[in-house]
Protein backbone atom coordinates (compact mmCIF):
# COMPACT_ATOMS: atom_id res chain seq x y z
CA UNK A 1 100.93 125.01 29.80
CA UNK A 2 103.45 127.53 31.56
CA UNK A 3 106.21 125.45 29.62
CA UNK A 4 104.42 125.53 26.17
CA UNK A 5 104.19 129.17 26.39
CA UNK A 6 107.68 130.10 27.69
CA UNK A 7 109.21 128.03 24.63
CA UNK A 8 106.53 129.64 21.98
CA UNK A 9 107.44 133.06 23.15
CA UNK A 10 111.02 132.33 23.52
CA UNK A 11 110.56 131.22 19.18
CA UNK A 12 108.97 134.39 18.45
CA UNK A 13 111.68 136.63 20.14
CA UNK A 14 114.65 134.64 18.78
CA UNK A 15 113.00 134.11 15.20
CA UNK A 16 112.10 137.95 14.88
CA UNK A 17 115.35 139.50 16.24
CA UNK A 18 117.09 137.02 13.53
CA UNK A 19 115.31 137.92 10.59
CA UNK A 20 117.10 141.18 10.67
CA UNK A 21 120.61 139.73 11.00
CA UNK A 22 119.50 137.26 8.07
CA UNK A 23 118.29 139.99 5.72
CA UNK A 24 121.80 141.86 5.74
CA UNK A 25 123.36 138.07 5.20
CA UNK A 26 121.04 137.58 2.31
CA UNK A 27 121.72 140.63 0.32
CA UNK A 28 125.51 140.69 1.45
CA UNK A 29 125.67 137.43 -0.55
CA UNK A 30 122.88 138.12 -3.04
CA UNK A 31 120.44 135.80 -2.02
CA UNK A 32 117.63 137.66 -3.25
CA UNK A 33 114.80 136.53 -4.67
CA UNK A 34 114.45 138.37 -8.18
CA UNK A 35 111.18 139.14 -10.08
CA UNK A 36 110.08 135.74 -12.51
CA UNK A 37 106.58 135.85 -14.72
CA UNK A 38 105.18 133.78 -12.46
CA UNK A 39 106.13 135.95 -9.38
CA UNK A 40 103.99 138.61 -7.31
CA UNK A 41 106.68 140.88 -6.29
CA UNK A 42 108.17 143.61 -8.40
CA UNK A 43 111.37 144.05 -6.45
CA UNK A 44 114.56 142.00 -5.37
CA UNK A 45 113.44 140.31 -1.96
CA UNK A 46 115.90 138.97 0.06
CA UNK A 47 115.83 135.32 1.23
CA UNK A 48 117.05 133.86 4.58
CA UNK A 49 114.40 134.19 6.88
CA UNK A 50 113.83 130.23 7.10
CA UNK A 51 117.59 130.41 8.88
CA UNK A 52 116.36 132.99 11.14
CA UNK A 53 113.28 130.39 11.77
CA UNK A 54 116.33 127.80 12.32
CA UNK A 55 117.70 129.28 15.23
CA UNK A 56 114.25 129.99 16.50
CA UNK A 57 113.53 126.51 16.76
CA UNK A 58 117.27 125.63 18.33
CA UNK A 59 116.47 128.36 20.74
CA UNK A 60 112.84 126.94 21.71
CA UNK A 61 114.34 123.24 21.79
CA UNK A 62 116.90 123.41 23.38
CA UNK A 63 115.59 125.75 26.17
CA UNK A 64 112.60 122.67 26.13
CA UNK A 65 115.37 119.98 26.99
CA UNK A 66 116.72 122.11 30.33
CA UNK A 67 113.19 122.70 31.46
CA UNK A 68 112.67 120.15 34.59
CA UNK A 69 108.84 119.28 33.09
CA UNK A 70 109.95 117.95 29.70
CA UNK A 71 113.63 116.81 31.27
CA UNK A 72 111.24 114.60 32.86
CA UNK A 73 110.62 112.85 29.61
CA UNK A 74 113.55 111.40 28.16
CA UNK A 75 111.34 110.97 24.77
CA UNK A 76 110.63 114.42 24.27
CA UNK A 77 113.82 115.36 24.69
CA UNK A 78 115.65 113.10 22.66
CA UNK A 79 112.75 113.48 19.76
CA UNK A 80 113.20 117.30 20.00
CA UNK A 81 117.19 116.80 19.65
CA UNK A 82 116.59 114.55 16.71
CA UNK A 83 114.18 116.84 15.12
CA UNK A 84 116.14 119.97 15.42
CA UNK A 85 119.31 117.71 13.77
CA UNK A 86 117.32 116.84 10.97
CA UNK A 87 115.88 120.16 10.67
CA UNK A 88 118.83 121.92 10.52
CA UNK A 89 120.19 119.60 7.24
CA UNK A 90 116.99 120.64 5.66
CA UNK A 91 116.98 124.13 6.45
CA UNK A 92 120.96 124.09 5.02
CA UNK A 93 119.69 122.15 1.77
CA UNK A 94 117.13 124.91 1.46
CA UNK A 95 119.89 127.74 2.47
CA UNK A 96 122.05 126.48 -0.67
CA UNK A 97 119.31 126.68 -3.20
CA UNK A 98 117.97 130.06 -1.80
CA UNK A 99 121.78 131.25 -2.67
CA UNK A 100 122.70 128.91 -5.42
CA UNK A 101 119.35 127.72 -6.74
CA UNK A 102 120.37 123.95 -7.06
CA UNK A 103 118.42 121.36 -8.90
CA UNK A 104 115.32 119.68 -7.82
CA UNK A 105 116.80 116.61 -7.53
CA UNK A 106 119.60 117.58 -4.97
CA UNK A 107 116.56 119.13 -2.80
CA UNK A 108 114.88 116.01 -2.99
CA UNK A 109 118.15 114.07 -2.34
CA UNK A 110 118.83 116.14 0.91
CA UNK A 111 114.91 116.22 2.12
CA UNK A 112 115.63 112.71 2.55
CA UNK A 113 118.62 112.98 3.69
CA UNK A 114 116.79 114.84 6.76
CA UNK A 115 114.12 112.32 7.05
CA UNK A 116 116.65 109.41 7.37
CA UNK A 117 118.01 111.10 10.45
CA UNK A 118 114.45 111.58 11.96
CA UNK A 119 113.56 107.64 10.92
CA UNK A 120 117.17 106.67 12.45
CA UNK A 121 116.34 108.38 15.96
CA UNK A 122 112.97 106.51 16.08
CA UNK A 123 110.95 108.89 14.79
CA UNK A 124 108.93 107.10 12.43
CA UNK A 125 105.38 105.75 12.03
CA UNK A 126 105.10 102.64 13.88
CA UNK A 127 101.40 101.62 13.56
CA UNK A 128 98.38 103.30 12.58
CA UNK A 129 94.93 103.13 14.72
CA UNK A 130 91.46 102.19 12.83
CA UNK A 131 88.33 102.05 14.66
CA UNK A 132 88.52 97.77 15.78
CA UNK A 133 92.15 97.28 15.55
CA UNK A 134 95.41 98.75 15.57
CA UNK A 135 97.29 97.43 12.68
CA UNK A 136 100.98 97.33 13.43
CA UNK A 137 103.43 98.33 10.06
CA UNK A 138 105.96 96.17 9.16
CA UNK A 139 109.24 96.52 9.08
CA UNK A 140 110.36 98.86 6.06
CA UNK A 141 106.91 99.67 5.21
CA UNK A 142 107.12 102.19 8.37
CA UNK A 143 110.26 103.71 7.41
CA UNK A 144 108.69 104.37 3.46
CA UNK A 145 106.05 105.93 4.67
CA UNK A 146 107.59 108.18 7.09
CA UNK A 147 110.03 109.10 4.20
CA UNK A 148 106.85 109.59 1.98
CA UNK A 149 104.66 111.90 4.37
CA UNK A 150 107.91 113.77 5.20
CA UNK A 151 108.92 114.57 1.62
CA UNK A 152 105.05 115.25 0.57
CA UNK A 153 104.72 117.72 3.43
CA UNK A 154 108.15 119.41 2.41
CA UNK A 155 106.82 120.24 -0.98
CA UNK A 156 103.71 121.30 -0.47
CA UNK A 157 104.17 123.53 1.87
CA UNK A 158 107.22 124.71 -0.69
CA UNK A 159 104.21 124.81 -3.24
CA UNK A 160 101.79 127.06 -1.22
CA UNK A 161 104.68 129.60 -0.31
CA UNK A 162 103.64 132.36 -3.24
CA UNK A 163 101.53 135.37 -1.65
CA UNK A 164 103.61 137.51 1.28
CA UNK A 165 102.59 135.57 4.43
CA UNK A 166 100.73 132.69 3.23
CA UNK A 167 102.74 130.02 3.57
CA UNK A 168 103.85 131.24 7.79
CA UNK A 169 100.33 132.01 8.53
CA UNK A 170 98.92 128.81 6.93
CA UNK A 171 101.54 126.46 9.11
CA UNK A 172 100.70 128.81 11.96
CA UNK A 173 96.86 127.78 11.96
CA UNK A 174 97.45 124.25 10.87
CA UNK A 175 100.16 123.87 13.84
CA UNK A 176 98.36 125.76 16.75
CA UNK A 177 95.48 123.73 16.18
CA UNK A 178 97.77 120.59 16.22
CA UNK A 179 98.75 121.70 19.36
CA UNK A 180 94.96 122.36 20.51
CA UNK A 181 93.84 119.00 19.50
CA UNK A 182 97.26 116.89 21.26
CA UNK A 183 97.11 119.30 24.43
CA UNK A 184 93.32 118.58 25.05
CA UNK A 185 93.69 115.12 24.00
CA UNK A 186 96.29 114.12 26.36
CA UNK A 187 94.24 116.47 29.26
CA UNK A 188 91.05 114.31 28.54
CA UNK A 189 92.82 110.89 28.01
CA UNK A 190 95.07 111.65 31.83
CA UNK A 191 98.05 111.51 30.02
CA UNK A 192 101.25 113.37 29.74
CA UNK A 193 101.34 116.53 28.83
CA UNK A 194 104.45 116.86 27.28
CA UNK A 195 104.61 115.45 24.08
CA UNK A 196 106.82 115.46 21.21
CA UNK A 197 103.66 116.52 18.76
CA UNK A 198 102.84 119.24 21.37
CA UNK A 199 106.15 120.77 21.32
CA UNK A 200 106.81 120.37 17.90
CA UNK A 201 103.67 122.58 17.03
CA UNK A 202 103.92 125.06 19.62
CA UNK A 203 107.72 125.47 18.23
CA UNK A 204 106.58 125.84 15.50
CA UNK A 205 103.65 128.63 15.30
CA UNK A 206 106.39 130.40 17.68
CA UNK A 207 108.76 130.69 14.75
CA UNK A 208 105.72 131.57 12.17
CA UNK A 209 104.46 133.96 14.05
CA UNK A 210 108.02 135.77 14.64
CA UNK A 211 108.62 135.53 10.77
CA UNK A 212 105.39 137.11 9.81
CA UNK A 213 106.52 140.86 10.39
CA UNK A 214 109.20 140.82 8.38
CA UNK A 215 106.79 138.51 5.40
CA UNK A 216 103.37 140.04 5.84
CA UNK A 217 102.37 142.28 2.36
CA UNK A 218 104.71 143.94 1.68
CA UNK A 219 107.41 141.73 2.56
CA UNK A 220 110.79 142.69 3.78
CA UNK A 221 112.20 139.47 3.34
CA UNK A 222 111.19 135.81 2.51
CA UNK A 223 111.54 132.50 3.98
CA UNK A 224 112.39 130.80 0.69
CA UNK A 225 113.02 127.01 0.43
CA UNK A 226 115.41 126.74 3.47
CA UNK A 227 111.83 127.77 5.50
CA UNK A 228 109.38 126.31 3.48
CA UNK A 229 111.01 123.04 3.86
CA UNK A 230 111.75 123.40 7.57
CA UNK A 231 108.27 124.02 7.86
CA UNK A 232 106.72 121.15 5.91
CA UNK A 233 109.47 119.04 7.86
CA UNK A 234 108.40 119.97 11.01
CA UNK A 235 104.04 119.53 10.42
CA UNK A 236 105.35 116.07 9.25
CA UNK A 237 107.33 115.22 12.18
CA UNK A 238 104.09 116.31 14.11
CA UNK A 239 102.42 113.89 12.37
CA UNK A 240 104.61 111.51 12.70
CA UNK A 241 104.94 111.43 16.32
CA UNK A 242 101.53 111.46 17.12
CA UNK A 243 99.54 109.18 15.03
CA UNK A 244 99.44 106.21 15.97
CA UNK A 245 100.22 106.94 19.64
CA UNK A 246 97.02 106.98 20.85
CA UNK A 247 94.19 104.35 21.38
CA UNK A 248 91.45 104.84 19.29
CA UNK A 249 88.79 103.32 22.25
CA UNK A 250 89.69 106.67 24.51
CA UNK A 251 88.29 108.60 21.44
CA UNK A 252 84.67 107.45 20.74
CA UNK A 253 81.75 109.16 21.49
CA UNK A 254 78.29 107.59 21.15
CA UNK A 255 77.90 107.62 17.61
CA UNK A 256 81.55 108.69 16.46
CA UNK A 257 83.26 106.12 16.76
CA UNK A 258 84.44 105.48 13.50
CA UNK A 259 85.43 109.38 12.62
CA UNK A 260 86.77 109.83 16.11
CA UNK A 261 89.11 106.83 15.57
CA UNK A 262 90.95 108.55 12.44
CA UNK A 263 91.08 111.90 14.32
CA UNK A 264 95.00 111.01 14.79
CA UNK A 265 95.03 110.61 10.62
CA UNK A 266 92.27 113.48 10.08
CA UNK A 267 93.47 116.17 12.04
CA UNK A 268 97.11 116.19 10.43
CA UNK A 269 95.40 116.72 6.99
CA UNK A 270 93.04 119.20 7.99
CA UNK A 271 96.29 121.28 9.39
CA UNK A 272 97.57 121.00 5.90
CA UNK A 273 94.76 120.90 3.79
CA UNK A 274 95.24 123.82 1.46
CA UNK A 275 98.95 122.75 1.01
CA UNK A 276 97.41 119.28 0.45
CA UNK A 277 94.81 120.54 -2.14
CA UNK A 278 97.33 122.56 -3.92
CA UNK A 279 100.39 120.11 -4.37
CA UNK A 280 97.54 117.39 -5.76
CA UNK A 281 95.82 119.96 -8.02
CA UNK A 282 98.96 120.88 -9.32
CA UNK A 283 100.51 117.03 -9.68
CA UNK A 284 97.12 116.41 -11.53
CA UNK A 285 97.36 119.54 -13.71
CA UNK A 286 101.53 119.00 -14.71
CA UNK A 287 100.70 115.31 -15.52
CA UNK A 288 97.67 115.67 -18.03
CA UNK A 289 99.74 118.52 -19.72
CA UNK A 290 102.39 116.25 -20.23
CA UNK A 291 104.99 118.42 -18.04
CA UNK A 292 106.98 117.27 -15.04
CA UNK A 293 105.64 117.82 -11.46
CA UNK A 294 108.37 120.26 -10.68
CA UNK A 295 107.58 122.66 -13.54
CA UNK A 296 106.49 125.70 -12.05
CA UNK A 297 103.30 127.71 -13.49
CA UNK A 298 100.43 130.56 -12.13
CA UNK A 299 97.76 128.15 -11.37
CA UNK A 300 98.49 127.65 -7.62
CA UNK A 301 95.21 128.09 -5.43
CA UNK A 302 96.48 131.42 -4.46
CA UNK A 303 97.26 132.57 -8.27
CA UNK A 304 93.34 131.49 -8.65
CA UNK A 305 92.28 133.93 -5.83
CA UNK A 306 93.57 136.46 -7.38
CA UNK A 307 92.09 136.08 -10.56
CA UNK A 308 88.59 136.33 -9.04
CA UNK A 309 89.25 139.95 -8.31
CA UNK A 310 91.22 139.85 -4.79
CA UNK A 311 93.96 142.44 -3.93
CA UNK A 312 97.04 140.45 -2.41
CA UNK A 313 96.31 140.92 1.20
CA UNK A 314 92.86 140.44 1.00
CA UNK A 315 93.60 137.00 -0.74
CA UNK A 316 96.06 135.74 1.63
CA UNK A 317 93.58 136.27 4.57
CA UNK A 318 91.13 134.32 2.62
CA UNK A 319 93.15 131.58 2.02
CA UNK A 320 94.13 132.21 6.53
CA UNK A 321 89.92 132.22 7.08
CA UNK A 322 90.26 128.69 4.72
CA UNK A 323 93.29 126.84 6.53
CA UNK A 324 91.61 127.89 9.70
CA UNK A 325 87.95 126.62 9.47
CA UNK A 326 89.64 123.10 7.91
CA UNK A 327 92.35 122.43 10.68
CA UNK A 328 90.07 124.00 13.55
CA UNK A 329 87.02 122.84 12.31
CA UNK A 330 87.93 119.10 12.61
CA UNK A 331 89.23 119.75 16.07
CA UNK A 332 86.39 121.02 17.17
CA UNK A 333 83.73 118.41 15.59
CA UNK A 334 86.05 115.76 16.59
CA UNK A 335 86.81 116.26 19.95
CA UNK A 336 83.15 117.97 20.97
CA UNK A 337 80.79 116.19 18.27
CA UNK A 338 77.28 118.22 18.30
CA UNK A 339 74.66 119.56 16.05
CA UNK A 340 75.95 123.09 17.70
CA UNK A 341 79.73 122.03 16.36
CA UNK A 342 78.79 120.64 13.07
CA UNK A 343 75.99 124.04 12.35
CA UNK A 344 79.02 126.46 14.00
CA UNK A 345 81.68 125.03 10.91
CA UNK A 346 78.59 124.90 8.07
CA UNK A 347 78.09 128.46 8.71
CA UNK A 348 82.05 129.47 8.35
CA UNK A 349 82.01 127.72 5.32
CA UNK A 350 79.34 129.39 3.59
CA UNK A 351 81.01 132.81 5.03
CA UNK A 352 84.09 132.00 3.54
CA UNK A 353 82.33 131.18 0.41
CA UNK A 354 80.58 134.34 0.45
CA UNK A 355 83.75 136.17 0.33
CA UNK A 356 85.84 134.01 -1.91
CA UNK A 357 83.32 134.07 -4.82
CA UNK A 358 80.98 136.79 -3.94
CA UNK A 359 82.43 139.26 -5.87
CA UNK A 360 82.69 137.47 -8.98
CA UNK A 361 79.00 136.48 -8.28
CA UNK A 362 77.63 140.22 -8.19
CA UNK A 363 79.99 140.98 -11.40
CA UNK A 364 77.91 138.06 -13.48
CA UNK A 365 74.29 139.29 -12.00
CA UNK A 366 75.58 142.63 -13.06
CA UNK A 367 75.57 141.87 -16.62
CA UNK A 368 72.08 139.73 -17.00
């Protein structure tokens, strides 16, 4: 654990100090983002911080690979090598349209680009674990559907990135409790500790966490696409790298078998799920409009909390108290199934509820 938390702090530290560097670069070359109708902000914003998040992650890697307990691993190592490679095409892709604003297409085109490099250094779904049987992918199948979840996870964590601090908080809670459910896993199961999905994660909410500062309302700076993307790269390489790796017999519990044998497929949704939600909400909505996908409009989940009457920060740490009781609630249920578990998430739900609509709910019984 010593490890994990020297490379997460050693993410925040680098990330933060950058983002200041990376501001001045972004409005030296006027990559700012500028007021749109569909927009929050009133002011020019500078861009950049998902290169500050970049060399955050380099920093946290590649202080990983000299440690002696993950040099111990060959996998990790390489993985994390292979990850930060790809990552750092995406991030660049992103860079160019934060500065240029290229077309859809090109992102798409170099998203995967990245993902090729992470299939072509073995990082790649190679089976998938049901609650009998372990059903083994064939050969192209596994690399089209690591190129699907990768892409998928790019854009909808590009999609979700519209209130100051939602989309770095959101990947925050989805990845530490990533990291909660593979670190406890692998301590119940005897296994290694360091694993590619663990540092991955804890990488990760190390470079969210020293973004936030500088993004939190009212932001200083964003992360625009060259962050979003590197985030929704790296949740899917966490994915990736640990479903499928673990044997779905070391996860039952009397009467759970089933549900504790998709944990490796649950838990990765749950981390995203209001990304999830959002990009399927909004492929839904474009397509019975007749528009394309890409299109952009004000009917995100976050544009819909603030038409119920929430002020911008208040919204965004809904949509935090949300992400959190989804990805932590599964990891809790899943790993320590009990009527106490189950009863602890029911009642966070109806909490959240409370808020989210509760206002709206006093306004109507106001006017009968």
């Amino acid at each position: 654990m010593r490890a994990y938390l020297l490379v997460f702090l050693v993410a925040v530290g680098v990330t933060y100090l950058l983002c200041g560097l990376a501001r001045r670069l972004a409005f030296r070359f006027n990559a700012v983002a500028k007021p749109r109708g569909r927009d929050i902000h009133a002011r020019p914003i500078p861009y950049f911080g998902g290169l500050a998040m970049l060399f955050g992650l380099a920093a946290a890697f590649l202080l990983a690979v000299q440690l002696p307990w993950f040099g111990s691993f060959p996998m990790v190592t390489h993985d994390a090598l292979a990850l930060l490679a790809a990552g750092a095409v995406i991030c660049i892709i992103g860079v160019i349209d934060d500065w240029l604003d290229i077309s859809a297409l090109t992102k798409v085109a170099g998203q995967l680009l990245a993902a090729g490099i992470a299939v072509i250094n073995g990082v790649k779904i190679y089976w998938i674990p049901l609650p009998e049987d372990i059903i083994a992918l064939p050969p192209g199948l596994d690399i089209l559907l690591t190129l699907f979840i990768i892409v998928f996870c790019v854009n909808a964590v590009n999609l979700v990135d519209g209130l100051d601090g939602l989309a770095a908080g959101v990947v925050a809670i989805g990845s530490s409790a990533f990291f909660a459910y593979a670190y406890l896993l692998s301590f119940e199961q005897e296994i290694a500790r360091a694993t590619t999905a663990s540092l991955v994660t804890v990488a990760t909410v190390g470079i969210c966490v020293g973004f936030l500062p500088w993004n939190v309302h009212k932001a200083r700076m964003f992360m625009g696409d060259s962050g979003s993307m590197l985030l929704g790269f790296l949740m899917a390489s966490s994915l990736i790298s640990l479903t499928g790796q673990i044997d779905p017999s070391q996860l039952s519990a009397p009467g759970t078998a089933v549900f504790s044998a998709f944990l490796p497929l649950i838990i990765p949704i749950a981390a995203l799920a209001l990304p999830f939600l959002d990009t399927v909400m909004a492929y839904v909505r474009r397509t019975l409009k007749g528009e394309p996908f890409f299109r952009a409009d004000k009917d995100h989940l976050h544009h819909r909390i603030l038409r119920l009457g929430h002020g911008h920060l208040k919204a965004v740490n809904l949509l935090w108290f949300w992400s959190a009781l989804c990805a932590y609630g599964v990891v809790v249920i899943g790993l320590y199934p009990s009527p106490y578990s189950i009863g602890g998430v029911l009642l966070g739900i109806l909490i959240a509820a409370y808020l989210t609509w509760g206002k709206r709910l006093r306004r109507r019984l106001a006017k009968q």
